[in-house]
C-alpha atoms as a PDB file:
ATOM      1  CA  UNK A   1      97.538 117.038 122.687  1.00  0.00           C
ATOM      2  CA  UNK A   2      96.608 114.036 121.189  1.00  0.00           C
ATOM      3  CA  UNK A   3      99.411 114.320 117.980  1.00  0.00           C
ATOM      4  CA  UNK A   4     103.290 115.557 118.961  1.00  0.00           C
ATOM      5  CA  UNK A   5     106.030 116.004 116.218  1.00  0.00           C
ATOM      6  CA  UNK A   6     109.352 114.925 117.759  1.00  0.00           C
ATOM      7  CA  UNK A   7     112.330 116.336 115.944  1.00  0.00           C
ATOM      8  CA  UNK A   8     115.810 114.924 116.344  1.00  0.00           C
ATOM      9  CA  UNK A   9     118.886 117.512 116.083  1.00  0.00           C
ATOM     10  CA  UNK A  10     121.145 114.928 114.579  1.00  0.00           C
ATOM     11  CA  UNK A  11     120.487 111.624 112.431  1.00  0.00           C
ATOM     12  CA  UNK A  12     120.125 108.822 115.329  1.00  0.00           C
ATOM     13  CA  UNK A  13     119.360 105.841 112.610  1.00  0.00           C
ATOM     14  CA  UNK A  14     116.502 103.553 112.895  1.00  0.00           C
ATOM     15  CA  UNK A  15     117.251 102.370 115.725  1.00  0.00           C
ATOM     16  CA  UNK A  16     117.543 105.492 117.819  1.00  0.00           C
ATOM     17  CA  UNK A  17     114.848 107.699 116.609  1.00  0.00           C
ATOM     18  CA  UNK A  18     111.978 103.725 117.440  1.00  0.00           C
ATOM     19  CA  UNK A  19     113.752 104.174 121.152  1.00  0.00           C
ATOM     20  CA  UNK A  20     112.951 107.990 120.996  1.00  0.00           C
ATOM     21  CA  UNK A  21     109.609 107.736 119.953  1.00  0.00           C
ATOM     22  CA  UNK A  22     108.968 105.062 122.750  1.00  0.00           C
ATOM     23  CA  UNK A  23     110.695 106.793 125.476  1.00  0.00           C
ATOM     24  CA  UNK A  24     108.029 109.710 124.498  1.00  0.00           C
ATOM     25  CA  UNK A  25     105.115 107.645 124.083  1.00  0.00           C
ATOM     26  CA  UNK A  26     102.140 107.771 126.910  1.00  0.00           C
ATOM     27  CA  UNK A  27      99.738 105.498 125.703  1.00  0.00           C
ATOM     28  CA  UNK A  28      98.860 102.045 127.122  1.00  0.00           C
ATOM     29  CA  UNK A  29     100.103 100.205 123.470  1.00  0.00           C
ATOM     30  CA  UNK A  30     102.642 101.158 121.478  1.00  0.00           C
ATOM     31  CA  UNK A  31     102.251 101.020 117.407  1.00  0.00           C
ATOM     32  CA  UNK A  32     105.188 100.561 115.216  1.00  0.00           C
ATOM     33  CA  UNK A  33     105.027 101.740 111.831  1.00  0.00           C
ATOM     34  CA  UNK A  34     107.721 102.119 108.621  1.00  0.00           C
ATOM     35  CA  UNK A  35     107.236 105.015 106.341  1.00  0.00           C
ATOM     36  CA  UNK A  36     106.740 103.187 103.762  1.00  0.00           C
ATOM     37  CA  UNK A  37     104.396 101.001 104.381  1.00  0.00           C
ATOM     38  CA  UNK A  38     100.413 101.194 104.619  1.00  0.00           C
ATOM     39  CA  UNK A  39      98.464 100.116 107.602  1.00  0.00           C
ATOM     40  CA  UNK A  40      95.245  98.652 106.880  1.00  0.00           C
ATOM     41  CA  UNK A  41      92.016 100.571 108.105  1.00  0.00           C
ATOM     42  CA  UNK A  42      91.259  97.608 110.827  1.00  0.00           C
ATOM     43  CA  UNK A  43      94.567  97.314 112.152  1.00  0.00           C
ATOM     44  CA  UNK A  44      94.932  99.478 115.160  1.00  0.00           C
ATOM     45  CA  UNK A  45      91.362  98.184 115.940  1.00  0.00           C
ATOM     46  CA  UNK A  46      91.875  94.394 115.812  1.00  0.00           C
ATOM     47  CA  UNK A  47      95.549  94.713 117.613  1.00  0.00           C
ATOM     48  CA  UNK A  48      93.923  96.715 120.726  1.00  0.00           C
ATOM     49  CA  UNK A  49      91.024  94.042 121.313  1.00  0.00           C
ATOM     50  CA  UNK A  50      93.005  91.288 121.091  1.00  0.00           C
ATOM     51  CA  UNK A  51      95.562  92.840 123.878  1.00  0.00           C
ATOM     52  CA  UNK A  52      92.391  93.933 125.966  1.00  0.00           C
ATOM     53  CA  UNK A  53      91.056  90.091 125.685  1.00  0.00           C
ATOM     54  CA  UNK A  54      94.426  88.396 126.234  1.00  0.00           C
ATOM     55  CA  UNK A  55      96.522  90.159 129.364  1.00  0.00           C
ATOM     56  CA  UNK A  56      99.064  87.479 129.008  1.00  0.00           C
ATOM     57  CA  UNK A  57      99.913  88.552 125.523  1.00  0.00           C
ATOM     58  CA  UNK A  58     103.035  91.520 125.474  1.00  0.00           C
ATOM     59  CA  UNK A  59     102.966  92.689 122.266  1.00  0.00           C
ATOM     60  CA  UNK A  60     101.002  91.488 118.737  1.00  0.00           C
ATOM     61  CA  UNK A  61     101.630  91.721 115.049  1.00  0.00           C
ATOM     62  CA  UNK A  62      99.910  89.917 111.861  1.00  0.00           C
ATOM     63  CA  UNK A  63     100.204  89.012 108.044  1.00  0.00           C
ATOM     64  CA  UNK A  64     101.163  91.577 105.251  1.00  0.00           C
ATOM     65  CA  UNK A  65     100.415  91.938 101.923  1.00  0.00           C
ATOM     66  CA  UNK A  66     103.866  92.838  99.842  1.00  0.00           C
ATOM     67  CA  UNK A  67     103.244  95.095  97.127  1.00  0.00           C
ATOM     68  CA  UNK A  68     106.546  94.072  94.737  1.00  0.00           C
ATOM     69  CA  UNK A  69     108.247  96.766  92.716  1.00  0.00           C
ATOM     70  CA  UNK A  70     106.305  95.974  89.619  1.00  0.00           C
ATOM     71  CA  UNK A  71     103.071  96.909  91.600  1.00  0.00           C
ATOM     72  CA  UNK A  72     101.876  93.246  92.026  1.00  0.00           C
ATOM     73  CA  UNK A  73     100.155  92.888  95.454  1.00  0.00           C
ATOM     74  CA  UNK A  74     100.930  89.046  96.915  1.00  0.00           C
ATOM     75  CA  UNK A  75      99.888  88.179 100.559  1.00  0.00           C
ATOM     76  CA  UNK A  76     102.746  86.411 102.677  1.00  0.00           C
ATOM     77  CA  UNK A  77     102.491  83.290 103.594  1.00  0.00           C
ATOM     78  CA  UNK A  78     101.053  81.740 106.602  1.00  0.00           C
ATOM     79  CA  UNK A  79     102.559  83.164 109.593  1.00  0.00           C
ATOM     80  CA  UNK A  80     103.038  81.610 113.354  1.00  0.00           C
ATOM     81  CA  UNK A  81     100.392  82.952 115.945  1.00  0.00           C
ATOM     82  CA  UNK A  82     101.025  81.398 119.037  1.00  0.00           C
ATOM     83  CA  UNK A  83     103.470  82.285 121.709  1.00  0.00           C
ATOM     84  CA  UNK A  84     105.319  79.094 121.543  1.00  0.00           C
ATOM     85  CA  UNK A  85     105.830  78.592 117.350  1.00  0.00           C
ATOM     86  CA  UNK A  86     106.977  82.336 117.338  1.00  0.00           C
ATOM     87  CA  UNK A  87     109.395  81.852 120.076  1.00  0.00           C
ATOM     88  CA  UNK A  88     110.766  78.588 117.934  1.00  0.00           C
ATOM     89  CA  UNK A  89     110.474  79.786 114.675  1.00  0.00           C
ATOM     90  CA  UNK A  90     112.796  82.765 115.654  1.00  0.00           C
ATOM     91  CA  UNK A  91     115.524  80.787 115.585  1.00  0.00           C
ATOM     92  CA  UNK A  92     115.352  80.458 111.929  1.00  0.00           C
ATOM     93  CA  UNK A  93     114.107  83.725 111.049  1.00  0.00           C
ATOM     94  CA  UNK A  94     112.135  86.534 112.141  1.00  0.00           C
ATOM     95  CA  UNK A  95     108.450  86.124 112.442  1.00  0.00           C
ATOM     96  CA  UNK A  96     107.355  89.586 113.179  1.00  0.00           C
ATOM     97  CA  UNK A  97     106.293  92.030 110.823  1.00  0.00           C
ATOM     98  CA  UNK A  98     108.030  95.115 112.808  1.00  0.00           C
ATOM     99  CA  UNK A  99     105.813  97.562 111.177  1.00  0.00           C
ATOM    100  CA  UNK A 100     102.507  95.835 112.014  1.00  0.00           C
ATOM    101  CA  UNK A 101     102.986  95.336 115.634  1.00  0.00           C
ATOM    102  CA  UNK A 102     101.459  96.858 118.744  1.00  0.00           C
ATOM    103  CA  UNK A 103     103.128  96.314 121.836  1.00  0.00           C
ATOM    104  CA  UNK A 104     102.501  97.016 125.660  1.00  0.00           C
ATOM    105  CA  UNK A 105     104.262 100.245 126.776  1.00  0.00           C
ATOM    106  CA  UNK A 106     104.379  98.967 130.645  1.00  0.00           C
ATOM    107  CA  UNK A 107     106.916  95.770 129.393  1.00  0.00           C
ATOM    108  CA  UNK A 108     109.210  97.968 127.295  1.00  0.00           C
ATOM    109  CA  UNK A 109     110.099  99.788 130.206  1.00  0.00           C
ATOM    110  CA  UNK A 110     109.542  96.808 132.633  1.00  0.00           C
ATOM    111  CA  UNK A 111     112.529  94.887 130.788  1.00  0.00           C
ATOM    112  CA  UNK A 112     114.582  98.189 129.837  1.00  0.00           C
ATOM    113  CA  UNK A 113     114.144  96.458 126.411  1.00  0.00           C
ATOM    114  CA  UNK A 114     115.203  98.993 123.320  1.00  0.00           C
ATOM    115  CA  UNK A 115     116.097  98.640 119.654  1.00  0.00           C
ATOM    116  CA  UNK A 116     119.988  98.045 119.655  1.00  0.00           C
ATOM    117  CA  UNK A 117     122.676  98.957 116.752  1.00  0.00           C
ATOM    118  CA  UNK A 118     121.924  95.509 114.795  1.00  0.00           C
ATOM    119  CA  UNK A 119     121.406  97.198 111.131  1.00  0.00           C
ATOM    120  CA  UNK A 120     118.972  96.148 109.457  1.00  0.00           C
ATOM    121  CA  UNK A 121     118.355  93.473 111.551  1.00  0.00           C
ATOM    122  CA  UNK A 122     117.473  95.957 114.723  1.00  0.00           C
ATOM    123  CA  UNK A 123     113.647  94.555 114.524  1.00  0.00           C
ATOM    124  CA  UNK A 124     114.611  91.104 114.697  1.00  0.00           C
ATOM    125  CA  UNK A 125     117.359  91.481 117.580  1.00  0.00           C
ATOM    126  CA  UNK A 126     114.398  93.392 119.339  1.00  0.00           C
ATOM    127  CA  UNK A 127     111.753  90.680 119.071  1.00  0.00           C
ATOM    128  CA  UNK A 128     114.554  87.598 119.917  1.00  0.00           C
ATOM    129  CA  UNK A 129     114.937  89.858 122.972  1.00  0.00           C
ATOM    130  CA  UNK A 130     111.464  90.229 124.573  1.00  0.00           C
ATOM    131  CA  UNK A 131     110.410  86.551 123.815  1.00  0.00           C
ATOM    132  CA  UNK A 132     112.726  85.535 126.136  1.00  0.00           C
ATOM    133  CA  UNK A 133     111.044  87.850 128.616  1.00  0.00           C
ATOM    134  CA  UNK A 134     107.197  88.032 127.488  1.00  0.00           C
ATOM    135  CA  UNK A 135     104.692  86.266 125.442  1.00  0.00           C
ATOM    136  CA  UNK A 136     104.209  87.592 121.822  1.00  0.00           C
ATOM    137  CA  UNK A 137     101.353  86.312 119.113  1.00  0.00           C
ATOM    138  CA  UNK A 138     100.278  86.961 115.846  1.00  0.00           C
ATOM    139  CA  UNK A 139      96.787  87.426 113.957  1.00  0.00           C
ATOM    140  CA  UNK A 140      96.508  85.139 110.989  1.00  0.00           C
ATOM    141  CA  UNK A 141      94.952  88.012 108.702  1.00  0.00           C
ATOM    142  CA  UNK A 142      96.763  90.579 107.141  1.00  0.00           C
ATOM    143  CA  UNK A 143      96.904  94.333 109.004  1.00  0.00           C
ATOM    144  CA  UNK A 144      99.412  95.755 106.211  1.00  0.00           C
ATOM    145  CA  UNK A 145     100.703  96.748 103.278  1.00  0.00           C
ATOM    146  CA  UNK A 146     104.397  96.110 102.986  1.00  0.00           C
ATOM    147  CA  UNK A 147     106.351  97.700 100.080  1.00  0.00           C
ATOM    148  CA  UNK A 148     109.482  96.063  98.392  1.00  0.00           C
ATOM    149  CA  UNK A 149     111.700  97.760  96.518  1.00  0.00           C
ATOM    150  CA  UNK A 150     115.340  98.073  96.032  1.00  0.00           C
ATOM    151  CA  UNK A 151     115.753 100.866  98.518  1.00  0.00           C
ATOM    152  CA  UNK A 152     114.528  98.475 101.360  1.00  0.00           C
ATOM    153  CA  UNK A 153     117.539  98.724 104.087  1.00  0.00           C
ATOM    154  CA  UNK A 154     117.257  94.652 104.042  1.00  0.00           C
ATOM    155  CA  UNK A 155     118.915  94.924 100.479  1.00  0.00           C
ATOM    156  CA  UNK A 156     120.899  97.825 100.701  1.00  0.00           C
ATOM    157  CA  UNK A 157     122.954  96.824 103.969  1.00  0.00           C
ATOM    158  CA  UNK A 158     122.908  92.783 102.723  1.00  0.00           C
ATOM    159  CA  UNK A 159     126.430  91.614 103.992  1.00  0.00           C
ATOM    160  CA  UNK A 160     125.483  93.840 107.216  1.00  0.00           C
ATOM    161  CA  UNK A 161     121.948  91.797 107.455  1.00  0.00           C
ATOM    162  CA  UNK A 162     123.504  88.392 107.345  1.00  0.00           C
ATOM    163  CA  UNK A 163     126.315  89.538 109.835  1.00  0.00           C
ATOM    164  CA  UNK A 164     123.607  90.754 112.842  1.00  0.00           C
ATOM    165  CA  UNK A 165     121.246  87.880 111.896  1.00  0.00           C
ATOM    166  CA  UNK A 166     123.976  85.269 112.847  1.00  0.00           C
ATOM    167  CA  UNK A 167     125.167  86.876 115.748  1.00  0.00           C
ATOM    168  CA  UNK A 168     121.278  87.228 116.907  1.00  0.00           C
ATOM    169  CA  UNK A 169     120.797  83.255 116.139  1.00  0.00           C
ATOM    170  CA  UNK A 170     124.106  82.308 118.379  1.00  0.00           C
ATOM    171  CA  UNK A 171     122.604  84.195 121.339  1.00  0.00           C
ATOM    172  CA  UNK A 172     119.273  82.859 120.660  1.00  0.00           C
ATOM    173  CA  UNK A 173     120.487  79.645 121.136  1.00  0.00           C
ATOM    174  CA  UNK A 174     122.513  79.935 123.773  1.00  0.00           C
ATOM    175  CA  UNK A 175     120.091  81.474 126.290  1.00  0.00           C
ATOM    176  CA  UNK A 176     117.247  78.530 124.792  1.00  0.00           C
ATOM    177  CA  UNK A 177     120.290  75.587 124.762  1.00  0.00           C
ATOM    178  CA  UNK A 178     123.412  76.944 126.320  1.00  0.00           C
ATOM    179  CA  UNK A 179     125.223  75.911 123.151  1.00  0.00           C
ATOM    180  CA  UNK A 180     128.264  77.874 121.895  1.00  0.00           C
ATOM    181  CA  UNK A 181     128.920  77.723 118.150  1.00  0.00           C
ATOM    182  CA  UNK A 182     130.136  79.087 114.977  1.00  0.00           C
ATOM    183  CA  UNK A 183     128.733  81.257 111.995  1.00  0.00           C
ATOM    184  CA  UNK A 184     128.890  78.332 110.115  1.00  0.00           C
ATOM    185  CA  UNK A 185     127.365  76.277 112.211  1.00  0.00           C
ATOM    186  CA  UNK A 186     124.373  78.438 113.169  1.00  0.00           C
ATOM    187  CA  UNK A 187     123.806  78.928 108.619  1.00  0.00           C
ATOM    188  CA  UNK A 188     123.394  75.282 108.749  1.00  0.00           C
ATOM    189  CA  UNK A 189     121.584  73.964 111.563  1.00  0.00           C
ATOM    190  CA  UNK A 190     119.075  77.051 111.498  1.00  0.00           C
ATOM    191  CA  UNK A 191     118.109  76.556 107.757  1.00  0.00           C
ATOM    192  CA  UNK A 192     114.625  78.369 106.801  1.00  0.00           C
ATOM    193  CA  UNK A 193     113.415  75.009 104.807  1.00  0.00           C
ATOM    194  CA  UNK A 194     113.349  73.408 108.120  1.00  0.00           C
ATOM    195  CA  UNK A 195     110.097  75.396 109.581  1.00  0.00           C
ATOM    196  CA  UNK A 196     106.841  73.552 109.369  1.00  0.00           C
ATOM    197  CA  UNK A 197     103.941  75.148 110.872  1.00  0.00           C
ATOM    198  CA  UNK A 198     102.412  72.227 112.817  1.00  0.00           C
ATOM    199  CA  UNK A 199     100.658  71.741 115.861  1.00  0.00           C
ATOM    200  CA  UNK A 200     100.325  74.535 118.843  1.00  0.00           C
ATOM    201  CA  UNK A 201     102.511  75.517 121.174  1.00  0.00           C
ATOM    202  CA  UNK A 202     102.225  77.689 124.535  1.00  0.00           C
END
């Protein structure tokens, strides 16, 4: 049976129902997707030959194209596509588009990695996680249609957002640095302004 409909008895939040779905999935990649957003046609297809050409490469994502509450369609900018820029530019925010990525099912479950209670930042807390385990890259072009509106969990859960995001940051930086330091701290050292995408990094 190539389709299966998983049904949960009780409401087990984003979080839970991603690590369901994974724990059930039998495929050799794993594709994440938000319900309301819009793959593009190409984007399963690109994602799988670009794992099958680079075995060093755990899991890969890409650009987006935001359609804004209005109905105006505006492509992101520039993201990071090598293993190394990703890895750094995490520390200032998160540079995977969750619901565009494909990842390998073998390192899920060789890490015991899953998608912890970090609302709404559970994407981000998962991808700070496995690039300290795995290599992760992104194609420049965009493989989806992201939707903003005012129901996006990012806005509704805002205070909760920048709660999780500094607590991620802290342990980011103390597994890369071994540096222990405050919420204030971490808001000013890891401004967004600060990211330049120059140069290549492995």
């Amino acid at each position: 049976v190539r389709i299966r409909i998983i049904e949960n008895q009780e409401n087990l939040g984003i979080s839970g129902a991603t690590n369901r779905g994974i724990e059930n999935a039998l495929g050799l990649f794993i594709a994440l997707m938000d319900q309301d957003d819009i793959s593009l046609p190409e984007r399963f297809e690109k994602e799988v030959n670009f794992l099958e050409k680079h075995s060093s490469i755990a899991a890969v994502s890409g650009n987006s194209i935001t359609i804004k509450q209005d109905g105006e369609y505006r492509v992101r900018p520039p993201v990071f596509e090598t293993p190394g820029l990703i890895r750094w530019g995490l520390l200032f925010r998160n540079q995977i588009q969750n619901s565009a990525a494909m990842i390998r099912r073998s390192v899920i479950f060789k890490h015991a990695i899953r998608y912890e209670s970090f609302s709404p930042a559970q994407d981000y807390r998962f991808w700070v996680q496995l690039c300290h385990k795995e290599k992760i890259a992104n194609l420049a072009e965009p493989l989806l249609y992201h939707r903003l509106h005012n129901l996006n969990a990012s806005d509704i859960l805002q205070n909760n957002f920048y709660n999780s995001t500094y607590k991620i940051r802290k342990d980011l930086v103390y597994k890369c640095l071994n540096w222990k330091i405050s919420d204030s701290m971490i808001n000013g050292l890891l401004s967004p302004e600060k990211i330049t995408n120059i140069g290549d990094a492995n």
